[in-house]
C-alpha atoms as a PDB file:
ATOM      1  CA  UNK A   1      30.247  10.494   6.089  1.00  0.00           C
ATOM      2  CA  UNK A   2      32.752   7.204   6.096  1.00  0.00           C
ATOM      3  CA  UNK A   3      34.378   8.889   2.249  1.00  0.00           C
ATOM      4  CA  UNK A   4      33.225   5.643   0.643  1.00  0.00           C
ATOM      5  CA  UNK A   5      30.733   6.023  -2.356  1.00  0.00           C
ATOM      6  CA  UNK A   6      27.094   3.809  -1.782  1.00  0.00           C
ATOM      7  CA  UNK A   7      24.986   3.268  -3.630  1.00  0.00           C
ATOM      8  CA  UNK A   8      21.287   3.525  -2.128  1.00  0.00           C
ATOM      9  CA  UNK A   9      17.446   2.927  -3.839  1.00  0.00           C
ATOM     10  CA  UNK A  10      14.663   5.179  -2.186  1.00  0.00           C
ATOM     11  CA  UNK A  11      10.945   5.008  -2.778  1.00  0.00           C
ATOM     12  CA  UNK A  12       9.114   8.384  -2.790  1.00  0.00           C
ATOM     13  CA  UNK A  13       5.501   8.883  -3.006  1.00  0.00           C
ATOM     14  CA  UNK A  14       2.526  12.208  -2.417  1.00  0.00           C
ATOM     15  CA  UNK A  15      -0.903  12.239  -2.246  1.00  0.00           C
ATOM     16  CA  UNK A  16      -1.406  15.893  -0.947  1.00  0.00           C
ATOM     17  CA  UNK A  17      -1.409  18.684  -3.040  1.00  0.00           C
ATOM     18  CA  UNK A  18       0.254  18.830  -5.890  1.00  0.00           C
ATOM     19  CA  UNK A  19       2.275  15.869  -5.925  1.00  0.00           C
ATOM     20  CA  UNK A  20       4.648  15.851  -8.962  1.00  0.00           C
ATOM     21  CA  UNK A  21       5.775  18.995  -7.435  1.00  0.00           C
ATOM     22  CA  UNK A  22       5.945  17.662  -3.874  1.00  0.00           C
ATOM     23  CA  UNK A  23       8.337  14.507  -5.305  1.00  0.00           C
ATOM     24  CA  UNK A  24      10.410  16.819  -7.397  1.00  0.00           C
ATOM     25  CA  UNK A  25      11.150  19.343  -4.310  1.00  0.00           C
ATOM     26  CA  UNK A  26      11.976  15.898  -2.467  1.00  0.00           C
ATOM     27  CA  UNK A  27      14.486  14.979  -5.116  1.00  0.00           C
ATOM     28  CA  UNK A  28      15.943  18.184  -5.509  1.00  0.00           C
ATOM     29  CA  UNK A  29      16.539  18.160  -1.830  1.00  0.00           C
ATOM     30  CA  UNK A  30      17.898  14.572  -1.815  1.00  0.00           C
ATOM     31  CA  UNK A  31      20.424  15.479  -4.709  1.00  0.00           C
ATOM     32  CA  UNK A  32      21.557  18.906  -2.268  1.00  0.00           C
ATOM     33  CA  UNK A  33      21.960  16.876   0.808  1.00  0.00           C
ATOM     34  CA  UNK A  34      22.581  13.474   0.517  1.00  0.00           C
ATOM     35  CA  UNK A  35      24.136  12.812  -3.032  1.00  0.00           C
ATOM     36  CA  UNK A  36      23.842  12.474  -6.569  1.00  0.00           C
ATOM     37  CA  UNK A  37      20.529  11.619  -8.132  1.00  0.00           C
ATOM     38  CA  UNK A  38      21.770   8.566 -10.865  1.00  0.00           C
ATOM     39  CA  UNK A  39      18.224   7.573 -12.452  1.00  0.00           C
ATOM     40  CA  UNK A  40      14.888   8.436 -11.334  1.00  0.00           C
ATOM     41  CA  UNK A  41      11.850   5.979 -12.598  1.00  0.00           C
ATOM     42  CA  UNK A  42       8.721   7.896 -14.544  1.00  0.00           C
ATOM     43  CA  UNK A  43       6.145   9.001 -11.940  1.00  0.00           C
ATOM     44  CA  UNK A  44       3.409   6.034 -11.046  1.00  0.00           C
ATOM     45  CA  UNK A  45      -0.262   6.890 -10.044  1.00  0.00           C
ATOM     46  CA  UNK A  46      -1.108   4.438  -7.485  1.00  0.00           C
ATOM     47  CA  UNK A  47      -4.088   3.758  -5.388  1.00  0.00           C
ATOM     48  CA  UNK A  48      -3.185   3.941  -1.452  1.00  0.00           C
ATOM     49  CA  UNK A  49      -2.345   1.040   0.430  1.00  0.00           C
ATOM     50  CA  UNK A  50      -3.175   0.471   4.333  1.00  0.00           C
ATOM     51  CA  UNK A  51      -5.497   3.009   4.417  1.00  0.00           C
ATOM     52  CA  UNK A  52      -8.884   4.178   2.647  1.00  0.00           C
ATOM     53  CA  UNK A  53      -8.323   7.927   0.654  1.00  0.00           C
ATOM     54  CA  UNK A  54      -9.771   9.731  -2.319  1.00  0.00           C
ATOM     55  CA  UNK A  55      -6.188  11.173  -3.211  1.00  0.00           C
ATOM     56  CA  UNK A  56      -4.075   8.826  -5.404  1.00  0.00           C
ATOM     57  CA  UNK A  57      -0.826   8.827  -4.664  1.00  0.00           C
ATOM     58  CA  UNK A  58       2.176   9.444  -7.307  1.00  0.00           C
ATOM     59  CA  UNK A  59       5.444   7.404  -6.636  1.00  0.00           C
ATOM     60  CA  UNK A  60       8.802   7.082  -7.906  1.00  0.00           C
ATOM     61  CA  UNK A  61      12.106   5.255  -7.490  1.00  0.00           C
ATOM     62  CA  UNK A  62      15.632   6.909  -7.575  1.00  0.00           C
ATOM     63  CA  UNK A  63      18.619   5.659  -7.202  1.00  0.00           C
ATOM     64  CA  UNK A  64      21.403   8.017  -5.252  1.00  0.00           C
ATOM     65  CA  UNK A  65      25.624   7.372  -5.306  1.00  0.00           C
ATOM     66  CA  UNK A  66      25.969   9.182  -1.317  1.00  0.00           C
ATOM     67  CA  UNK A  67      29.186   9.464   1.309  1.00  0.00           C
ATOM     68  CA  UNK A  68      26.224   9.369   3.701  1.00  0.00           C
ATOM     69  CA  UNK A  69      25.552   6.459   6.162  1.00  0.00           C
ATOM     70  CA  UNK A  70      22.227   4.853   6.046  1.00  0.00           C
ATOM     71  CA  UNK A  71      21.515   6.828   9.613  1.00  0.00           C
ATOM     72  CA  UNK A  72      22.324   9.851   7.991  1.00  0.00           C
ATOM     73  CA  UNK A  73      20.239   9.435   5.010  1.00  0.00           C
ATOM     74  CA  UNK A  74      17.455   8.539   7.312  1.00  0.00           C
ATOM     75  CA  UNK A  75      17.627  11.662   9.440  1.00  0.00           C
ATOM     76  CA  UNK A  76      18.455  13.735   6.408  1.00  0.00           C
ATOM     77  CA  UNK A  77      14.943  12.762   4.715  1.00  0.00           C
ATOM     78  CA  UNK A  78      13.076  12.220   7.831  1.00  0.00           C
ATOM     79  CA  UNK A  79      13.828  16.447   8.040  1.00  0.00           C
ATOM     80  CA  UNK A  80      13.136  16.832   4.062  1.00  0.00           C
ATOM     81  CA  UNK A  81       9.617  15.134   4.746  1.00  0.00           C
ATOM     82  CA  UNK A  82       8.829  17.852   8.084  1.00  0.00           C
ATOM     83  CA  UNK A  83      10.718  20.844   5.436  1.00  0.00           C
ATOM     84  CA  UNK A  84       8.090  19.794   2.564  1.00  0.00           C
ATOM     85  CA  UNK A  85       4.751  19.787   5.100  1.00  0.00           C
ATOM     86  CA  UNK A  86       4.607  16.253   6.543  1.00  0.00           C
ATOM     87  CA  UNK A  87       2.978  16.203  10.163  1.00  0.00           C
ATOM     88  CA  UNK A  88       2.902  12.972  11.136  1.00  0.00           C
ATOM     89  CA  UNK A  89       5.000   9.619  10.434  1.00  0.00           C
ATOM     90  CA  UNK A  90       2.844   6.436   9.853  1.00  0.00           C
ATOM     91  CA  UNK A  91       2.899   4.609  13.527  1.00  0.00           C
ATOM     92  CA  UNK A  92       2.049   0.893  13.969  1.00  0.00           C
ATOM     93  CA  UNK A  93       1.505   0.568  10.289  1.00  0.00           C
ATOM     94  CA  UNK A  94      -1.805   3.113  10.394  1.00  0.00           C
ATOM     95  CA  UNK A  95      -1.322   5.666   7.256  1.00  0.00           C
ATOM     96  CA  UNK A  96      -2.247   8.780   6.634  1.00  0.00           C
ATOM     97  CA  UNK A  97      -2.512  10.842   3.607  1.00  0.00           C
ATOM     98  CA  UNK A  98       0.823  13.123   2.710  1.00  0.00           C
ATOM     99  CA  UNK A  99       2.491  15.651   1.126  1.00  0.00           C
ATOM    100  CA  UNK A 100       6.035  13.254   1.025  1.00  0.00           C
ATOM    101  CA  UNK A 101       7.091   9.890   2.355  1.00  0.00           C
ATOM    102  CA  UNK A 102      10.731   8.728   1.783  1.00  0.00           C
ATOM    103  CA  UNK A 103      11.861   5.296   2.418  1.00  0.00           C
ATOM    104  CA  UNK A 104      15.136   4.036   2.036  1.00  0.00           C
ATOM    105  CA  UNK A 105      15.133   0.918  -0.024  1.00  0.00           C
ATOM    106  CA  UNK A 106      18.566  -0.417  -0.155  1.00  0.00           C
ATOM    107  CA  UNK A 107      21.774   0.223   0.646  1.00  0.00           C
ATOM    108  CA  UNK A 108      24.672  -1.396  -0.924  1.00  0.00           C
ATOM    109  CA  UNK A 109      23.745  -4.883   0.017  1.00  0.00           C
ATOM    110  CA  UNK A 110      23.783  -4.195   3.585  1.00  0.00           C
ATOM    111  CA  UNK A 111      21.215  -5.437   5.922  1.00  0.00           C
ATOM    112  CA  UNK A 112      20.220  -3.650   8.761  1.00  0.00           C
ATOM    113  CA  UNK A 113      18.101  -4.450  11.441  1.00  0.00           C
ATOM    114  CA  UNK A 114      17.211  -1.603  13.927  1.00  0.00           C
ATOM    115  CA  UNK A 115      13.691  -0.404  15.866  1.00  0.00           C
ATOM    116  CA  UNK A 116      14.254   3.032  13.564  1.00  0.00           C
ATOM    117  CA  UNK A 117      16.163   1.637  10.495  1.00  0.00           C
ATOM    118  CA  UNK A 118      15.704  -1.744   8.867  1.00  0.00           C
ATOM    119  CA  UNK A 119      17.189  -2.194   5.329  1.00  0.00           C
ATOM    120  CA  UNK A 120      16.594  -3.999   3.070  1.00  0.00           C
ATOM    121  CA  UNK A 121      12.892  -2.175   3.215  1.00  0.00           C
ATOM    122  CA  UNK A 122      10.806  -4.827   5.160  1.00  0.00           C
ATOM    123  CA  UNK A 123       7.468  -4.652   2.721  1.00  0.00           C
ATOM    124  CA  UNK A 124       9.031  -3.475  -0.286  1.00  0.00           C
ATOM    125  CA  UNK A 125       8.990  -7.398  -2.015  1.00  0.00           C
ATOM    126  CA  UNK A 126       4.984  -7.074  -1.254  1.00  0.00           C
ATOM    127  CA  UNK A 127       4.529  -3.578  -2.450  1.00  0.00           C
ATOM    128  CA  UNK A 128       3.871  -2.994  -6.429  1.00  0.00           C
ATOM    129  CA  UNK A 129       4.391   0.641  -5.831  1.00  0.00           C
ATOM    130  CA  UNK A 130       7.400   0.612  -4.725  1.00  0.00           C
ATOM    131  CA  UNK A 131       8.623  -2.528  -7.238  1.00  0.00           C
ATOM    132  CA  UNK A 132       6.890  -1.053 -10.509  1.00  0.00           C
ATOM    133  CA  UNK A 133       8.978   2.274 -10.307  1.00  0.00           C
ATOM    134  CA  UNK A 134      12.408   0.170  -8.957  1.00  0.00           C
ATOM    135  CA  UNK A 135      11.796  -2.249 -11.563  1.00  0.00           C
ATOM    136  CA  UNK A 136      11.839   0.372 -14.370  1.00  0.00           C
ATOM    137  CA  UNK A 137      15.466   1.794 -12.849  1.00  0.00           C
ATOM    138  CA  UNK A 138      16.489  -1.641 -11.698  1.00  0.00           C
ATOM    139  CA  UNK A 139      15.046  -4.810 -13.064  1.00  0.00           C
ATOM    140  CA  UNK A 140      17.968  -6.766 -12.517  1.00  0.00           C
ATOM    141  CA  UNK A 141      18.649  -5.464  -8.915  1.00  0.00           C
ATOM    142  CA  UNK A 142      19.161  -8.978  -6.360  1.00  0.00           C
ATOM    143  CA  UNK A 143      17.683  -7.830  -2.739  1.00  0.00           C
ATOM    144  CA  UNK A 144      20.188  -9.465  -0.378  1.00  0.00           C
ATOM    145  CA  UNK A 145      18.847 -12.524   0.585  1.00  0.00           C
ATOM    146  CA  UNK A 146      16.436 -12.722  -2.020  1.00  0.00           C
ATOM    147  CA  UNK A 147      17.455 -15.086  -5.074  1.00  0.00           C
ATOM    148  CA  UNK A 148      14.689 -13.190  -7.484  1.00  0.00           C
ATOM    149  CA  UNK A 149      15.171  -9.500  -9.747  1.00  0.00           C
ATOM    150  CA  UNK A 150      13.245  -6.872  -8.770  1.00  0.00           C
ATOM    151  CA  UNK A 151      11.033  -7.237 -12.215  1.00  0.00           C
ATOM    152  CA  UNK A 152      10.307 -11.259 -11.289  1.00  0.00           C
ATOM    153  CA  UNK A 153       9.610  -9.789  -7.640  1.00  0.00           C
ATOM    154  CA  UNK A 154       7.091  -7.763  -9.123  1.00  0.00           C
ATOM    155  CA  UNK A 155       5.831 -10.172 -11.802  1.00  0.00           C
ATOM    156  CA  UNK A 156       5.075 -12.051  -9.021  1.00  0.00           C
ATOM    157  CA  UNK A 157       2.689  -9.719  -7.384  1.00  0.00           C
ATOM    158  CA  UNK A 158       0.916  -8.851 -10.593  1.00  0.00           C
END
């Protein structure tokens, strides 16, 4: 923790069990270990992407004011996700169904580019489920180095 307030954008999303409670447990978590929950988008029933399943998934958007580094907020929900049931992390872009996934989104306006960390979210600008709930919390929201909103980002994809 650097004492400096950021602000940060995660996607959230369930398709095991019962998965409004699943993303609420998630956010409660987030808002005891990492920082204060600031707005939270409605919950979105999506079909699943990358991979065939029966289960829709439900997905939100928060955003989060943290002391936390980006590293930090990774391993933080990386352990929320194992806490709240999830086996396995998605390797090599094959999916699975689960009971959470948390993805950070943004952070400030950094950019990071690491094997285990990149930020600004690399598929997020081609993903309507994670656009449609960030657009409802942030339709004005700039990615850095993008020059379009987050609502013409996902106008565009609609």
């Amino acid at each position: 923790m650097d004492g400096q307030v950021h602000k940060v954008y995660l996607s959230l999303g369930s398709n095991k069990g019962d998965r409004q409670k699943n993303l609420n447990l998630a956010v409660g978590q987030i808002s005891n270990r990492i920082g204060s929950v600031v707005s939270q988008s409605d919950f979105f029933e999506t079909e699943p992407v990358g991979f065939k399943s029966t289960h829709l998934f439900y997905n939100i958007a928060i955003c989060i004011e943290t002391t936390c580094s980006a590293t930090e907020i990774l391993k933080i929900t990386q352990q929320i996700e194992k806490d709240l049931g999830r086996k396995r992390k998605s390797v090599n872009k094959v999916y699975h169904d689960r009971v959470i996934d948390i993805d950070i989104l943004l952070y400030n306006d950094h950019i990071i580019n690491r094997p285990e960390l990149q930020i600004p979210h690399p598929r997020m600008k081609e993903r309507r489920f994670v656009l449609e709930p960030l657009a409802q919390i942030a339709p004005t929201l700039i990615i850095p180095n993008e020059t379009k909103t987050i609502a013409e980002l996902l106008a565009d994809i609609c």
